[in-house]
N, C-alpha and C. Protein backbone atom coordinates (compact mmCIF):
# COMPACT_ATOMS: atom_id res chain seq x y z
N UNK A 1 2.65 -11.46 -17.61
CA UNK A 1 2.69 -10.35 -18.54
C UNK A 1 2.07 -9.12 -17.86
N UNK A 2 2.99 -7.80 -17.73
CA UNK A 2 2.27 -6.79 -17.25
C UNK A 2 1.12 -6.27 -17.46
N UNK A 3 0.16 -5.95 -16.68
CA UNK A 3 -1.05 -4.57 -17.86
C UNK A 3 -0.58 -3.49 -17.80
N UNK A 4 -0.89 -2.57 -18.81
CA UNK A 4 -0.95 -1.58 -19.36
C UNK A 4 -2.11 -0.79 -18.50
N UNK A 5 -1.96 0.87 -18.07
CA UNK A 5 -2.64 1.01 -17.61
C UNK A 5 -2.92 2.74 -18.29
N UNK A 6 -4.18 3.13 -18.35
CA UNK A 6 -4.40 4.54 -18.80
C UNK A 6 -5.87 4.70 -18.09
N UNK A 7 -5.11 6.34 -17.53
CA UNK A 7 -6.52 6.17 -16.98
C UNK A 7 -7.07 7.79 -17.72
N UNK A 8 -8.38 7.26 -18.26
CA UNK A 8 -9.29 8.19 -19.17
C UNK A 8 -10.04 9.25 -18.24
N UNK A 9 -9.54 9.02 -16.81
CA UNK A 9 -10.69 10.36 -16.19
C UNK A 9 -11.07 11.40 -16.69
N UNK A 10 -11.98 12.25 -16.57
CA UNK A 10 -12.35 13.53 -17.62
C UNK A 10 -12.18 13.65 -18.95
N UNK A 11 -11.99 12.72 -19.71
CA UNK A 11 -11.97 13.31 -21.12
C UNK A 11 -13.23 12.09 -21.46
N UNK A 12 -13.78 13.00 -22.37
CA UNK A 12 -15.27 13.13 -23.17
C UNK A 12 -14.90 12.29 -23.91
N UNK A 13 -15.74 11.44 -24.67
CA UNK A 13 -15.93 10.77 -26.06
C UNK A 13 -15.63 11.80 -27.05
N UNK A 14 -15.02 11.62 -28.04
CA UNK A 14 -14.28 9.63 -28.02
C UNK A 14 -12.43 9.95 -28.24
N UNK A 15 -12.43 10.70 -26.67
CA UNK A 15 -11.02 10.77 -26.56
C UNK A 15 -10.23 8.94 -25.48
N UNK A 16 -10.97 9.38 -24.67
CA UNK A 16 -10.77 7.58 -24.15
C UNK A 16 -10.54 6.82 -25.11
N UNK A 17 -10.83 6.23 -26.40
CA UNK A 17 -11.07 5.49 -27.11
C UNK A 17 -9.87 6.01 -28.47
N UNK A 18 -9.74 7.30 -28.57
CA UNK A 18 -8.66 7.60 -29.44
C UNK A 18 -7.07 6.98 -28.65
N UNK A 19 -7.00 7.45 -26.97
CA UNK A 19 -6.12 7.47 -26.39
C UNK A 19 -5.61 5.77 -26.19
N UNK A 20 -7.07 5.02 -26.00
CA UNK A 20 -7.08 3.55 -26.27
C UNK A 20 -6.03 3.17 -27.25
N UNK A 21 -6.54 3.58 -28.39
CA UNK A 21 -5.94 3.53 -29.94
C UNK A 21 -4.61 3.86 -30.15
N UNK A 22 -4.29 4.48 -29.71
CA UNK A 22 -2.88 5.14 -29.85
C UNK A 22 -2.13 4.07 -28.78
N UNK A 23 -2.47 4.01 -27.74
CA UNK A 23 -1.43 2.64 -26.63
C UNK A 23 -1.29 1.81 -27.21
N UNK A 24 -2.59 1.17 -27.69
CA UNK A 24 -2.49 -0.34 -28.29
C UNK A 24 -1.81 -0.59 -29.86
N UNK A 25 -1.74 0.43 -29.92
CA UNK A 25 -0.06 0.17 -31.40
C UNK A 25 0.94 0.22 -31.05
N UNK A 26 0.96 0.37 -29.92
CA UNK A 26 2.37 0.19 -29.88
C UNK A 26 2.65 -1.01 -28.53
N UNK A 27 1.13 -1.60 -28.64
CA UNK A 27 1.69 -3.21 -27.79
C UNK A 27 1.49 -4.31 -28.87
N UNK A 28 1.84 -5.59 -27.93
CA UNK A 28 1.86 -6.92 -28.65
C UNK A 28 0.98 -6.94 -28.56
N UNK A 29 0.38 -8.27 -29.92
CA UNK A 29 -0.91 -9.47 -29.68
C UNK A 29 -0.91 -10.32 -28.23
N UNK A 30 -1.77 -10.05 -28.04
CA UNK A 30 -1.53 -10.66 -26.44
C UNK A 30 -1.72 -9.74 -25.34
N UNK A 31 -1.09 -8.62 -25.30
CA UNK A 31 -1.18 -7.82 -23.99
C UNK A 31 -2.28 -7.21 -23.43
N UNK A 32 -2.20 -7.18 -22.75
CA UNK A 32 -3.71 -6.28 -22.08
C UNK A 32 -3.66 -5.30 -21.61
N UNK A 33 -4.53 -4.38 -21.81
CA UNK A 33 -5.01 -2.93 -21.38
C UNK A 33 -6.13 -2.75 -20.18
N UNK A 34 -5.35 -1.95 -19.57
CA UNK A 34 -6.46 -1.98 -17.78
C UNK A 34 -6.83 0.08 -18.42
N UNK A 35 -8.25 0.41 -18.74
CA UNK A 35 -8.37 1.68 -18.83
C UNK A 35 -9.96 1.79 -17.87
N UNK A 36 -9.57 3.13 -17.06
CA UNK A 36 -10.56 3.60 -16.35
C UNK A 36 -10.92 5.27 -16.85
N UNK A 37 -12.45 5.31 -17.00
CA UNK A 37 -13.14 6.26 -17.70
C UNK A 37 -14.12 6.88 -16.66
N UNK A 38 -14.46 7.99 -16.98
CA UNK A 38 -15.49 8.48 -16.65
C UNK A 38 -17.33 9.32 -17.11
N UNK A 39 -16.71 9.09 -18.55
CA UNK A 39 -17.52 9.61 -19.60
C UNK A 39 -18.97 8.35 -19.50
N UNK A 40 -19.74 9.25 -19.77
CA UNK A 40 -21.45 8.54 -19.48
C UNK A 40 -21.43 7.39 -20.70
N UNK A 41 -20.72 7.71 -21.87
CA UNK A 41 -20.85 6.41 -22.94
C UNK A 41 -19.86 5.87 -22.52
N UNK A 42 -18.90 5.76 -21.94
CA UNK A 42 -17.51 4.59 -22.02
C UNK A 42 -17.60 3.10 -22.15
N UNK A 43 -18.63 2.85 -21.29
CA UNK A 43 -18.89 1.04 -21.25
C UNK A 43 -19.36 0.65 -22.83
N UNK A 44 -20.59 1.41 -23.31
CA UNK A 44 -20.99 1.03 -24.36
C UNK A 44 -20.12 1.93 -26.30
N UNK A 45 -19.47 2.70 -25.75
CA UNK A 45 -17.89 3.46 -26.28
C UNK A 45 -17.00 1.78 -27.14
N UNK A 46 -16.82 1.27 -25.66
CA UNK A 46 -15.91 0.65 -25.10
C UNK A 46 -16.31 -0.88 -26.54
N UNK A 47 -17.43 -1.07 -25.84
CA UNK A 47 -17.64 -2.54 -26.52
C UNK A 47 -17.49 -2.37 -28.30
N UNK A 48 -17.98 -1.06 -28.13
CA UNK A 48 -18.25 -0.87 -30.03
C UNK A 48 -17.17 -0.97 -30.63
N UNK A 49 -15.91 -0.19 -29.84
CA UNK A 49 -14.73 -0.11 -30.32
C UNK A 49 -13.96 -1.35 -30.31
N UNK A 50 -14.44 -2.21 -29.53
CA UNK A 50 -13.76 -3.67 -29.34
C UNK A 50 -14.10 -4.66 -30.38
N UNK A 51 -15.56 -4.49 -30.66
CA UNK A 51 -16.10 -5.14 -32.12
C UNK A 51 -15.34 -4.89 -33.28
N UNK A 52 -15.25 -3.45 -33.69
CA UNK A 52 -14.88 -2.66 -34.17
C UNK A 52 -13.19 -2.70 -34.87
N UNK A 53 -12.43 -2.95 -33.52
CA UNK A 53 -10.61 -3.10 -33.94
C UNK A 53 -10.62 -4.66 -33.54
N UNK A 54 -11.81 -5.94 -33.29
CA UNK A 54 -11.33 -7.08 -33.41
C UNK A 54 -11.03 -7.26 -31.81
N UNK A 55 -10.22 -6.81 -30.87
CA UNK A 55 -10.17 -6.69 -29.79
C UNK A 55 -10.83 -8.07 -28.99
N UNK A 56 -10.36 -8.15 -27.44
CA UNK A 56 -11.56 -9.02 -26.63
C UNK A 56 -11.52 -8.07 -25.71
N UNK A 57 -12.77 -7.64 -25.40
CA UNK A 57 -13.34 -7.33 -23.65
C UNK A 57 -13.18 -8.09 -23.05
N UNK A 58 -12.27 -8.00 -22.22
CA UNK A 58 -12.50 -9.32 -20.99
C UNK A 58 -13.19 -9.01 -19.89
N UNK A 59 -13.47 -7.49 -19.21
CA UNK A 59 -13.99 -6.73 -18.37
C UNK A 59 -14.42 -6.01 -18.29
N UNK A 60 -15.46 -5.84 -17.84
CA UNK A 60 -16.31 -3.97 -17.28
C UNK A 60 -16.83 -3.98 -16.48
N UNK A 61 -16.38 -3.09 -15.43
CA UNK A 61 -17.15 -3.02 -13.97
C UNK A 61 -17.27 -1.54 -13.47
N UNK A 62 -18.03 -1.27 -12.49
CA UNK A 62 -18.64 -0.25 -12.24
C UNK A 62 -17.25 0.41 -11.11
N UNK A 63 -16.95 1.80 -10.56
CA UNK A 63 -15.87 1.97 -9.68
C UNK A 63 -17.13 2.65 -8.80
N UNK A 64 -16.90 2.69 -7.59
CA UNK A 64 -17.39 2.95 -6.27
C UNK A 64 -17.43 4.63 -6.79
N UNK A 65 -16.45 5.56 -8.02
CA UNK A 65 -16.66 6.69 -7.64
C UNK A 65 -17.77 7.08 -8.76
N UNK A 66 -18.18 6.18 -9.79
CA UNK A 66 -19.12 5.81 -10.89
C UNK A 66 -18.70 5.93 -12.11
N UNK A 67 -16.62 5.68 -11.91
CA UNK A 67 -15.94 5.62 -13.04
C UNK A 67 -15.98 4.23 -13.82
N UNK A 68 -15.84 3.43 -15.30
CA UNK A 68 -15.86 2.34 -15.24
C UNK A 68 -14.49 1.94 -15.54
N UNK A 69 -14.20 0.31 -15.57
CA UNK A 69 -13.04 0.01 -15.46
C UNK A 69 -12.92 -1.50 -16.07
N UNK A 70 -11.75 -1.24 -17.42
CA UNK A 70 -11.95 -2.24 -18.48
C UNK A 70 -10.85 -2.82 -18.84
N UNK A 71 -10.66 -4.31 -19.08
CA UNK A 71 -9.54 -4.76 -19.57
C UNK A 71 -9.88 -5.19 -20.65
N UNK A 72 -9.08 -5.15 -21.64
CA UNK A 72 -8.84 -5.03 -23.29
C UNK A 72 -7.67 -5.95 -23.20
N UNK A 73 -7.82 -7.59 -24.12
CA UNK A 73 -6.53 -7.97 -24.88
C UNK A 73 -6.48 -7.90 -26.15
N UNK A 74 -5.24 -7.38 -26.39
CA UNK A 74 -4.73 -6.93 -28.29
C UNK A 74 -4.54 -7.99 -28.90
């Protein structure tokens, strides 16, 4: 199954997380989302919103440029 990929560089909270929102309606149960951020809340953005719409985090890791980088299944 492909991932989905969006990448959130430069946009501020809580546009990452709107832009999140908007992809993932229009995927299946099941699919996964690969999104890379740069905003200082994204990791902890990230988890709330996953609690939040039910979601699983499967990932968060740090990027070499100090962007983070997350996979989401719907």
């Amino acid at each position: 199954m492909p991932v989905k990929e969006l990448n959130a560089k430069g946009l501020k909270c809580p546009q990452p997380q709107l832009k999140m929102t908007i992809l993932i309606s229009k995927m299946k149960p099941g699919e996964v989302i690969e999104v890379v951020a740069d905003c200082d809340t994204f990791e902890d953005d990230v988890r709330k919103w996953c609690t939040r719409n039910q979601k699983a985090l499967l990932w968060m890791r740090q990027e070499k440029d100090g962007a983070k980088r997350c996979q989401v299944r719907v």
